[in-house]
C-alpha atoms as a PDB file:
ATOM      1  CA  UNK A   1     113.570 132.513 178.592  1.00  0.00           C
ATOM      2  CA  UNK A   2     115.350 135.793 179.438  1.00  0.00           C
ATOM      3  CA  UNK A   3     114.808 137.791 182.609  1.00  0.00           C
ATOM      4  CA  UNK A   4     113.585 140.715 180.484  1.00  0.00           C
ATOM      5  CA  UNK A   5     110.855 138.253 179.233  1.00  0.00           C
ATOM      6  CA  UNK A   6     109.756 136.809 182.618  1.00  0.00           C
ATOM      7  CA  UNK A   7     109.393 140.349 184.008  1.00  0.00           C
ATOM      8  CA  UNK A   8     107.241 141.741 181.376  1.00  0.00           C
ATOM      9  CA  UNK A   9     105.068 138.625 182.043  1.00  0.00           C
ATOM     10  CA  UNK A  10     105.332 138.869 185.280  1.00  0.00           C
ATOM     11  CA  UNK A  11     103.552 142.468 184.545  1.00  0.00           C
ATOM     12  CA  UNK A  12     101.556 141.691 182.101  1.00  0.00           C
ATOM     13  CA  UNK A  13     102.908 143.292 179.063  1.00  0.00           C
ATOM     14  CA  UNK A  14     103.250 140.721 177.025  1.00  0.00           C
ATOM     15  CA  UNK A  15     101.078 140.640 174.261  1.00  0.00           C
ATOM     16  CA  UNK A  16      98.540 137.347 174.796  1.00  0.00           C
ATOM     17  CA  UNK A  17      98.297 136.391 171.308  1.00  0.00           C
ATOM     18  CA  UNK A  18     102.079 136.205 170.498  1.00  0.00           C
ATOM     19  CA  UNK A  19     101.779 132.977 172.906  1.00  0.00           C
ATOM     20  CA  UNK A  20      98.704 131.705 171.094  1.00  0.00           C
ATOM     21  CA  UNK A  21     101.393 129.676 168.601  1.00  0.00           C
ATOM     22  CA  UNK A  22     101.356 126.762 170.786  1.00  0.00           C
ATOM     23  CA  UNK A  23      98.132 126.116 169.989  1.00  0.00           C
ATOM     24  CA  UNK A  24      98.238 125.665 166.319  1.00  0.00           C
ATOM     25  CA  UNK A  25      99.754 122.282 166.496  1.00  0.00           C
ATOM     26  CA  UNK A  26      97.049 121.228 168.794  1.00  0.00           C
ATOM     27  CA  UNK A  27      94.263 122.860 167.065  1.00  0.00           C
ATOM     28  CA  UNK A  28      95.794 120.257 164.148  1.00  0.00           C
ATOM     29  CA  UNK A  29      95.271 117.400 165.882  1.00  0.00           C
ATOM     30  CA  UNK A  30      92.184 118.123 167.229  1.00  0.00           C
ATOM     31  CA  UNK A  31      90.959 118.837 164.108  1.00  0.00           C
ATOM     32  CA  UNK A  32      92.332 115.756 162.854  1.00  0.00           C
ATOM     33  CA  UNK A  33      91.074 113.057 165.700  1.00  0.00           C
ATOM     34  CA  UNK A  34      87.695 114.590 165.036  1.00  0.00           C
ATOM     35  CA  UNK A  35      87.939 113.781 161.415  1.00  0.00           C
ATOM     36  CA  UNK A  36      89.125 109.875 161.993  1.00  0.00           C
ATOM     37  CA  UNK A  37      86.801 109.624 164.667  1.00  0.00           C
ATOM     38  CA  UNK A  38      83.741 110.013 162.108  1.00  0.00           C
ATOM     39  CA  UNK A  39      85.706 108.586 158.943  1.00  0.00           C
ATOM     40  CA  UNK A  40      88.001 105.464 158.649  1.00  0.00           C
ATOM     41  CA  UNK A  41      91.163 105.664 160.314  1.00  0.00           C
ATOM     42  CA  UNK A  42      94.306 106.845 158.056  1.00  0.00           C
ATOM     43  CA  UNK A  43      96.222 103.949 159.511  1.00  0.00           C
ATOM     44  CA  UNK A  44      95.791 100.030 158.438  1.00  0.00           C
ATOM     45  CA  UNK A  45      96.291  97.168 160.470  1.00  0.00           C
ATOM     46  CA  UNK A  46      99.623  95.936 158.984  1.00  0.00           C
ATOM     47  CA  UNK A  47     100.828  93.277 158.747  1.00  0.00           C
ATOM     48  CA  UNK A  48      97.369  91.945 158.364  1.00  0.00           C
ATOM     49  CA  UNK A  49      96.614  94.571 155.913  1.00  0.00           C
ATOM     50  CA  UNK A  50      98.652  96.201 153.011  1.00  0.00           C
ATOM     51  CA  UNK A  51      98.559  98.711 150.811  1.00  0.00           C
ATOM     52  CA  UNK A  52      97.976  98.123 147.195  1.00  0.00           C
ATOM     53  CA  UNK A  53     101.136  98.676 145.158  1.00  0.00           C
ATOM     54  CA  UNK A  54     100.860  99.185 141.210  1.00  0.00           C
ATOM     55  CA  UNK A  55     102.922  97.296 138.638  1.00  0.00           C
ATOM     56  CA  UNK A  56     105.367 100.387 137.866  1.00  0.00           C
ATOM     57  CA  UNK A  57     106.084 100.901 141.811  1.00  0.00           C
ATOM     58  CA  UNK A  58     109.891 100.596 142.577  1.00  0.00           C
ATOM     59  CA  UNK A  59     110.564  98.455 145.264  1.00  0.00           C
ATOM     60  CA  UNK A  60     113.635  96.324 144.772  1.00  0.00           C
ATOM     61  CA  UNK A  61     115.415  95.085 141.789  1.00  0.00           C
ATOM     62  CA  UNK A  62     114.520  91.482 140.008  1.00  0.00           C
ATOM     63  CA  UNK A  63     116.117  89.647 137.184  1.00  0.00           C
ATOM     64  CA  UNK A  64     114.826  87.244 135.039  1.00  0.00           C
ATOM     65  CA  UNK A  65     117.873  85.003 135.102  1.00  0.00           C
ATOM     66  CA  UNK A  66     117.638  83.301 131.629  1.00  0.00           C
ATOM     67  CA  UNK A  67     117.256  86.214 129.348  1.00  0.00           C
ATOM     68  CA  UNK A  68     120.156  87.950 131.391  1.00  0.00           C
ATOM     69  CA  UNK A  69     123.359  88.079 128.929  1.00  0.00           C
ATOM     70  CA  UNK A  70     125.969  89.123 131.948  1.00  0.00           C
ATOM     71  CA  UNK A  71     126.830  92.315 129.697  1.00  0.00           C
ATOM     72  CA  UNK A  72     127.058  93.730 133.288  1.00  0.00           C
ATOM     73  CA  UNK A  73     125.613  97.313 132.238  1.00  0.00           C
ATOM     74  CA  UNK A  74     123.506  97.278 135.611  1.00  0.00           C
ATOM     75  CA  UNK A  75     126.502  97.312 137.545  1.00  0.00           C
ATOM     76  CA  UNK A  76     127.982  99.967 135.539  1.00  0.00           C
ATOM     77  CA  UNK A  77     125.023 102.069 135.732  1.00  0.00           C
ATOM     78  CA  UNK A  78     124.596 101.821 139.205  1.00  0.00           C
ATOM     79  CA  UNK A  79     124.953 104.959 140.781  1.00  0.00           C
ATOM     80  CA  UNK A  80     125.618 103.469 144.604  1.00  0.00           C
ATOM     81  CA  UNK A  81     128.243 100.483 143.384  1.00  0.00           C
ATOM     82  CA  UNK A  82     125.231  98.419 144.753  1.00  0.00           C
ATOM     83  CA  UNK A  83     125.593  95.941 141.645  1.00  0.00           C
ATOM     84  CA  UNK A  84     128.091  93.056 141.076  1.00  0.00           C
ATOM     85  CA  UNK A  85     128.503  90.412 138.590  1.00  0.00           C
ATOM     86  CA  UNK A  86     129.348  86.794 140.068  1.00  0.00           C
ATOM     87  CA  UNK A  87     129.949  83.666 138.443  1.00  0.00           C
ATOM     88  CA  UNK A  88     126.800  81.004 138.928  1.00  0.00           C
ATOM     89  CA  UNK A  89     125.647  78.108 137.378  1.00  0.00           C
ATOM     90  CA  UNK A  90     122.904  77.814 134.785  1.00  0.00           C
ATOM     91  CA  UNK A  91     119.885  75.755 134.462  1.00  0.00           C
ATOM     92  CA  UNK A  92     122.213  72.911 132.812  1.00  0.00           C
ATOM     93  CA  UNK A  93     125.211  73.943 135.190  1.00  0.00           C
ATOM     94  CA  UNK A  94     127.154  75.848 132.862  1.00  0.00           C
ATOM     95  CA  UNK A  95     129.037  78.843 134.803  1.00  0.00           C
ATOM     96  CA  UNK A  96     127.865  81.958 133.680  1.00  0.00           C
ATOM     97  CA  UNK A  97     127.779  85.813 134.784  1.00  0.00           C
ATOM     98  CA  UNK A  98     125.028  87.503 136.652  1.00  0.00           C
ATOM     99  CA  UNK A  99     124.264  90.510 138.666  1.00  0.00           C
ATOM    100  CA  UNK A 100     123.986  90.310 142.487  1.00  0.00           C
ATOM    101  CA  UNK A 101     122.883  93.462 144.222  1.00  0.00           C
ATOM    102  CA  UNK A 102     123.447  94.619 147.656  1.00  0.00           C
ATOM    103  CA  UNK A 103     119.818  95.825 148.986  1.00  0.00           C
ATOM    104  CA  UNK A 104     121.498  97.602 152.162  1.00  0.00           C
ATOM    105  CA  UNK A 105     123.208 100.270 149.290  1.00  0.00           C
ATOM    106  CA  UNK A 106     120.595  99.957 146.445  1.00  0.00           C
ATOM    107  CA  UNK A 107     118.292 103.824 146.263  1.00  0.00           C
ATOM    108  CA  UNK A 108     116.004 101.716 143.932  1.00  0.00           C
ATOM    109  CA  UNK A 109     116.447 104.507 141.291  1.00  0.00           C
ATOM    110  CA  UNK A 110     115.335 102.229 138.370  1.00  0.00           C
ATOM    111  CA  UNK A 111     118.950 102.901 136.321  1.00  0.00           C
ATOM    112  CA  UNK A 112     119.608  99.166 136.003  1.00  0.00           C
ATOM    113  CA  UNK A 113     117.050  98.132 134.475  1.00  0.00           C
ATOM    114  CA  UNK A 114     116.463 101.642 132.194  1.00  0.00           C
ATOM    115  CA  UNK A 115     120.025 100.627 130.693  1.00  0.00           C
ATOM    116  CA  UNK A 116     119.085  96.844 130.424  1.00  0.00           C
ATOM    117  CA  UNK A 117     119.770  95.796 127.245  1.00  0.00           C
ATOM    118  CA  UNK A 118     117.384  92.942 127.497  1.00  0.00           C
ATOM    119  CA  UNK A 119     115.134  94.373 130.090  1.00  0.00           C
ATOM    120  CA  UNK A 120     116.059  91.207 132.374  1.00  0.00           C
ATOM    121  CA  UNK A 121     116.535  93.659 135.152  1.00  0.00           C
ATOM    122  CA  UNK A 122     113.205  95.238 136.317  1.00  0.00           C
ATOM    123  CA  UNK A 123     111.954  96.557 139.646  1.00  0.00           C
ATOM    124  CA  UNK A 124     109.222  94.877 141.259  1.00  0.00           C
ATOM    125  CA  UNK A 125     107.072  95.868 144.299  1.00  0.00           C
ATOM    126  CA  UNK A 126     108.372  94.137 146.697  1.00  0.00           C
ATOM    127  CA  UNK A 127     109.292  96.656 149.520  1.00  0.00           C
ATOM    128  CA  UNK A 128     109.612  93.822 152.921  1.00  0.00           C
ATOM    129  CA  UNK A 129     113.208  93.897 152.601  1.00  0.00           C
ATOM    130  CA  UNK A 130     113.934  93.973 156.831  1.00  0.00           C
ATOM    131  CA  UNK A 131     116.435  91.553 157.504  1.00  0.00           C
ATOM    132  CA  UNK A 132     118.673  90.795 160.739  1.00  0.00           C
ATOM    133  CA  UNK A 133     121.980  90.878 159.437  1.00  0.00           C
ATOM    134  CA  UNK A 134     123.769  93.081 156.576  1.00  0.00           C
ATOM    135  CA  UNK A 135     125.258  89.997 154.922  1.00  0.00           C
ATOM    136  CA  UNK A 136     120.962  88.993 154.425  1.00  0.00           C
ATOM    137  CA  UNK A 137     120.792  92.114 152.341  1.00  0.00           C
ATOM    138  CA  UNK A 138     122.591  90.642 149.739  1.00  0.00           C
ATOM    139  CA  UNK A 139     120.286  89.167 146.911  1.00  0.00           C
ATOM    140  CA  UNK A 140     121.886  86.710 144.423  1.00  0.00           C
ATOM    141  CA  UNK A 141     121.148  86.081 140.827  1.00  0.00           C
ATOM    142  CA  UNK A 142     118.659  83.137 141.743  1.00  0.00           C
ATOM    143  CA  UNK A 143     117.037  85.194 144.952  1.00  0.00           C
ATOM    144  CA  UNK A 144     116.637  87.867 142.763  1.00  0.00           C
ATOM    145  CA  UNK A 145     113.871  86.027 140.423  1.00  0.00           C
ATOM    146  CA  UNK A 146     110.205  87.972 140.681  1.00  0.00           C
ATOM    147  CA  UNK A 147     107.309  85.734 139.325  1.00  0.00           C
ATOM    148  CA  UNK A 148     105.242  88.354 138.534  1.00  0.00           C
ATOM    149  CA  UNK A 149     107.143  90.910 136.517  1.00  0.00           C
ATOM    150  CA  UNK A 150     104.967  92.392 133.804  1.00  0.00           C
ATOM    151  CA  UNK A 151     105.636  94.939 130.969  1.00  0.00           C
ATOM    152  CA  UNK A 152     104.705  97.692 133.498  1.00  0.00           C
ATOM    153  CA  UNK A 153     108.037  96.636 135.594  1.00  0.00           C
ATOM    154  CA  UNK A 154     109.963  96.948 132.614  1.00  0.00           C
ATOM    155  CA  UNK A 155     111.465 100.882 132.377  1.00  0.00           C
ATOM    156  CA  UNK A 156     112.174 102.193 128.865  1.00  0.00           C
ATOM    157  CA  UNK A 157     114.552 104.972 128.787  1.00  0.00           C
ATOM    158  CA  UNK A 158     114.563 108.039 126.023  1.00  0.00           C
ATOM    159  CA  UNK A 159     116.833 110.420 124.815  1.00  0.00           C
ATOM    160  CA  UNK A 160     117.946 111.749 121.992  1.00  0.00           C
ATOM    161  CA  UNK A 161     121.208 112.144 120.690  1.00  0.00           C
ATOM    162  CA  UNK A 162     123.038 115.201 120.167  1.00  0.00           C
ATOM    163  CA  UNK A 163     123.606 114.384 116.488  1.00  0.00           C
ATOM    164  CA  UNK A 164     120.042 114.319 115.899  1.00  0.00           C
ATOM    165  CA  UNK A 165     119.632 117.907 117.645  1.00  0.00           C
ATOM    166  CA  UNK A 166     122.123 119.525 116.034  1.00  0.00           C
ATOM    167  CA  UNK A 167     120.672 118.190 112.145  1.00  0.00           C
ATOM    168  CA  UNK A 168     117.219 119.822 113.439  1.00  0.00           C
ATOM    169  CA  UNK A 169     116.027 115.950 114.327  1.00  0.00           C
ATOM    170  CA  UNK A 170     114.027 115.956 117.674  1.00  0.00           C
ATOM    171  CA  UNK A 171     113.897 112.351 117.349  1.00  0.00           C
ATOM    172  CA  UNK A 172     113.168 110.133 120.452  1.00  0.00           C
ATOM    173  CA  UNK A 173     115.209 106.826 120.663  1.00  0.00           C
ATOM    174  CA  UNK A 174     113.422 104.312 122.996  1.00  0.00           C
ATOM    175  CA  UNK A 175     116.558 101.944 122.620  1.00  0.00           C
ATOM    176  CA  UNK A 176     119.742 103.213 124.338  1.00  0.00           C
ATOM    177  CA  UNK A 177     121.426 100.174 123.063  1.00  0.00           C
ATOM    178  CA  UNK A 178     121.282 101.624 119.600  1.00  0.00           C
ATOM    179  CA  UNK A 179     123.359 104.717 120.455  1.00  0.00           C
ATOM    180  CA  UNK A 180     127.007 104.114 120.989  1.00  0.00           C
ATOM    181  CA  UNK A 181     129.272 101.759 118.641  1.00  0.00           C
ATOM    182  CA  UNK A 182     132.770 100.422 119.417  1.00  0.00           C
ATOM    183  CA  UNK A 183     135.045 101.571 117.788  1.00  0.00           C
ATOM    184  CA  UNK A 184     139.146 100.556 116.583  1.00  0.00           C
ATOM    185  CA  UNK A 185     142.239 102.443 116.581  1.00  0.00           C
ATOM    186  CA  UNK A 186     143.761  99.552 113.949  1.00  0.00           C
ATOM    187  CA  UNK A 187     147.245 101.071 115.252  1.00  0.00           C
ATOM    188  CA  UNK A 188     147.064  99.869 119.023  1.00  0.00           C
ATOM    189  CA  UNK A 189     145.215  96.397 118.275  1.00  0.00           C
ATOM    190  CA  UNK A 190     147.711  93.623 118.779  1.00  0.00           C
ATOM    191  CA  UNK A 191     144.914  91.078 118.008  1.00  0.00           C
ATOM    192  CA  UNK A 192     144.602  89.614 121.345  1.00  0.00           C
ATOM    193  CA  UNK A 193     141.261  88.239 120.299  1.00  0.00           C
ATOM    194  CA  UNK A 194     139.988  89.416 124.187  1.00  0.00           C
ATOM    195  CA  UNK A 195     136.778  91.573 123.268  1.00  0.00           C
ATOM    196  CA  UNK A 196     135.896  88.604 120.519  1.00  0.00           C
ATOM    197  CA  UNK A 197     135.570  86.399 123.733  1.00  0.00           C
ATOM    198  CA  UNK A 198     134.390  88.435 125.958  1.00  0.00           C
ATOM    199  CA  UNK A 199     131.754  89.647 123.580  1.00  0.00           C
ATOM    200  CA  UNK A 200     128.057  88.584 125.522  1.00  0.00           C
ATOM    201  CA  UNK A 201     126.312  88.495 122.237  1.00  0.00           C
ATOM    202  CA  UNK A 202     128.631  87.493 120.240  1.00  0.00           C
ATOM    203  CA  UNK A 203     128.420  90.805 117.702  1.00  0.00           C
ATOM    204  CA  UNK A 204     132.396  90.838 117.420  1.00  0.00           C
ATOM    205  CA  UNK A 205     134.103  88.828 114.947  1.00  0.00           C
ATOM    206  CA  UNK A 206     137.697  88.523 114.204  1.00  0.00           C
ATOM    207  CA  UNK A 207     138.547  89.608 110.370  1.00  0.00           C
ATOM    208  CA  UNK A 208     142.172  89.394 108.671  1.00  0.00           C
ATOM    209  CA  UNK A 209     143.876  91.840 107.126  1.00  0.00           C
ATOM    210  CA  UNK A 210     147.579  91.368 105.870  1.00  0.00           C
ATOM    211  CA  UNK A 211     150.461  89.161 108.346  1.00  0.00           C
ATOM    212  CA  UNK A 212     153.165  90.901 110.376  1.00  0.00           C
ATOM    213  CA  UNK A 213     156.596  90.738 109.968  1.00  0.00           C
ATOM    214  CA  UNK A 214     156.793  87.564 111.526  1.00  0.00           C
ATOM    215  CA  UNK A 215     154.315  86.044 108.746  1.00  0.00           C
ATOM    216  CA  UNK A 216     151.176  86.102 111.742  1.00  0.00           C
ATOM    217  CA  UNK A 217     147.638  87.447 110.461  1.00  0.00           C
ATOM    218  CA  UNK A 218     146.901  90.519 111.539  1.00  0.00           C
ATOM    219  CA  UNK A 219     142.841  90.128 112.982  1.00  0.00           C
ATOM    220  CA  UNK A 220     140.620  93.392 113.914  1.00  0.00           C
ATOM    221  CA  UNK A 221     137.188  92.653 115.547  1.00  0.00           C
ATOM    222  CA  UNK A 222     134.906  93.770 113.362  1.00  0.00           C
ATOM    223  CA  UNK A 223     131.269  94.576 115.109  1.00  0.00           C
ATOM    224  CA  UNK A 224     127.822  93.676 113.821  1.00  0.00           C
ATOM    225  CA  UNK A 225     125.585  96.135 114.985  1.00  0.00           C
ATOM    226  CA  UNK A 226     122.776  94.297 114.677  1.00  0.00           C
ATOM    227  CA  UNK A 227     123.798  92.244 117.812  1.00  0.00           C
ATOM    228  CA  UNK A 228     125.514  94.629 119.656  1.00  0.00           C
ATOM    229  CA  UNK A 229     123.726  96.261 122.988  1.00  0.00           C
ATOM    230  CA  UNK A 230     126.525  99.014 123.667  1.00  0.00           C
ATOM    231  CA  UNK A 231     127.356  97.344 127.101  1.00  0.00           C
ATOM    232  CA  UNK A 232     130.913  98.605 127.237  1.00  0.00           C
ATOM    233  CA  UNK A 233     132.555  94.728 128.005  1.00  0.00           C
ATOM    234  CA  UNK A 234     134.840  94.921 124.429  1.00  0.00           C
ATOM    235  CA  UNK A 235     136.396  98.634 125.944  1.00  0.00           C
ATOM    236  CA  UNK A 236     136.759  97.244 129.541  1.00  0.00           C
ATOM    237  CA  UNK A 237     138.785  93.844 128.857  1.00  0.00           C
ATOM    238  CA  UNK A 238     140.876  95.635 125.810  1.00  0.00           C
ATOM    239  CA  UNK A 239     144.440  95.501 127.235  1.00  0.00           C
ATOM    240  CA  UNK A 240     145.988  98.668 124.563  1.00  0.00           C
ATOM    241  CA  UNK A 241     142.794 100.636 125.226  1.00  0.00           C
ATOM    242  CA  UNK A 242     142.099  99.904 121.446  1.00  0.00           C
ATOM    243  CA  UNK A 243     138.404 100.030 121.480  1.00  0.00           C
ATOM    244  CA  UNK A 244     136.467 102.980 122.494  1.00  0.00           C
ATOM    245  CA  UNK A 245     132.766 103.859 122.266  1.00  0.00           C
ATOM    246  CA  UNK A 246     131.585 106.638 120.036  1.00  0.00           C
ATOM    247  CA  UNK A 247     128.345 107.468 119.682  1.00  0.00           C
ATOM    248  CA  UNK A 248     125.887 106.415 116.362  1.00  0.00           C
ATOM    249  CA  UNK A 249     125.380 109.655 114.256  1.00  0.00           C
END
């Protein structure tokens, strides 16, 4: 407050309802303890009470471990690097590949499980995640599980291709897996047979076509794309950057 200020107060100058701001916020909450005292109070009595939390709410991620294929499109779709694959057992103790995410990074944005091939990754709403230390943030596969997930949890994502806009097509794919192919550049395969392993669904098969100069088959995966879900794994583990995804026209 300047001296200017205090001296035309002092005198009386200043104009009375230029001060009447303060009272606006008070006026508010008079207004609104008057309400709750005659209606039921906007607050509940947690955690005794809770609020009621529909089936499409997003709380945290959960996974429905056995129709998980460890394609590991969650963790590539993951905007906050909040998704990992790690190597667990199965049900008959068989190592396989699932996702683990980090709850202290997740923003619960849904992209994992709109890009789920199998929609094994859902949301749920769960949102008690407090916890005392970071390293208790971390959910594995098994922690995870969600006993209640129903088709509401499950997040469809659509779009439509560019291909189909530019034929005059408006045409709304529900099924991003159907979108993108691999594809080979036959002259930097050296038919390491790596994407035909790494495959999670097996779509890639290993086809001959002539020998070498050394008298060794020459074998290019050849994809069925009936049974592949676009998850990227063939282009990521390709050592000669053979493969790369172009999209279905």
């Amino acid at each position: 407050m300047t001296m200017d200020y205090l001296e035309k107060y002092r005198d009386g100058r200043v104009n009375t309802a230029k001060t009447l701001w303060v009272m606006k916020p008070i006026y508010l909450i008079l207004r609104l303890f008057n309400k709750t005292v005659v209606h039921r109070p906007v607050t509940i009595l947690y955690p005794y009470e809770k609020l009621w939390m529909p089936d499409n709410y997003r709380g945290r991620p959960a996974l429905a471990f056995n129709t998980c294929i460890g394609c590991g499109m969650c963790a590539r779709m993951c905007p906050t690097t909040a998704i990992v694959l790690v190597e667990c057992p199965d049900d008959e103790g068989k190592p396989v590949k699932r996702p683990q995410v980090n709850m202290g990074r997740c923003s619960f944005c849904g992209y994992c499980a709109e890009y789920c091939p199998t929609d094994a990754m859902t949301m749920s709403p769960i949102v008690e995640l407090a916890e005392y230390t970071r390293a208790d943030l971390i959910y594995g596969p098994r922690r995870l599980a969600y006993d209640h997930t129903t088709d509401g949890m499950k997040i469809d994502i659509e779009e439509t291709l560019l291909s189909d806009y530019q034929a005059g097509n408006g045409e709304r794919r529900i099924n991003p897996a159907k979108t993108d192919r691999p594809v080979l550049d036959n002259a930097k395969c050296i038919s390491c047979k790596k994407c035909f392993k790494s495959c999670p669904v097996q779509a890639i098969t290993m086809e001959e076509h002539g020998k070498n100069a050394k008298g060794r088959p020459i074998l290019w995966p050849s994809v069925d794309d009936q049974k592949c879900v676009s998850c990227y794994t063939c282009v990521d583990v390709c050592p000669k950057s053979a493969l790369h995804m172009n999209e279905v026209l």
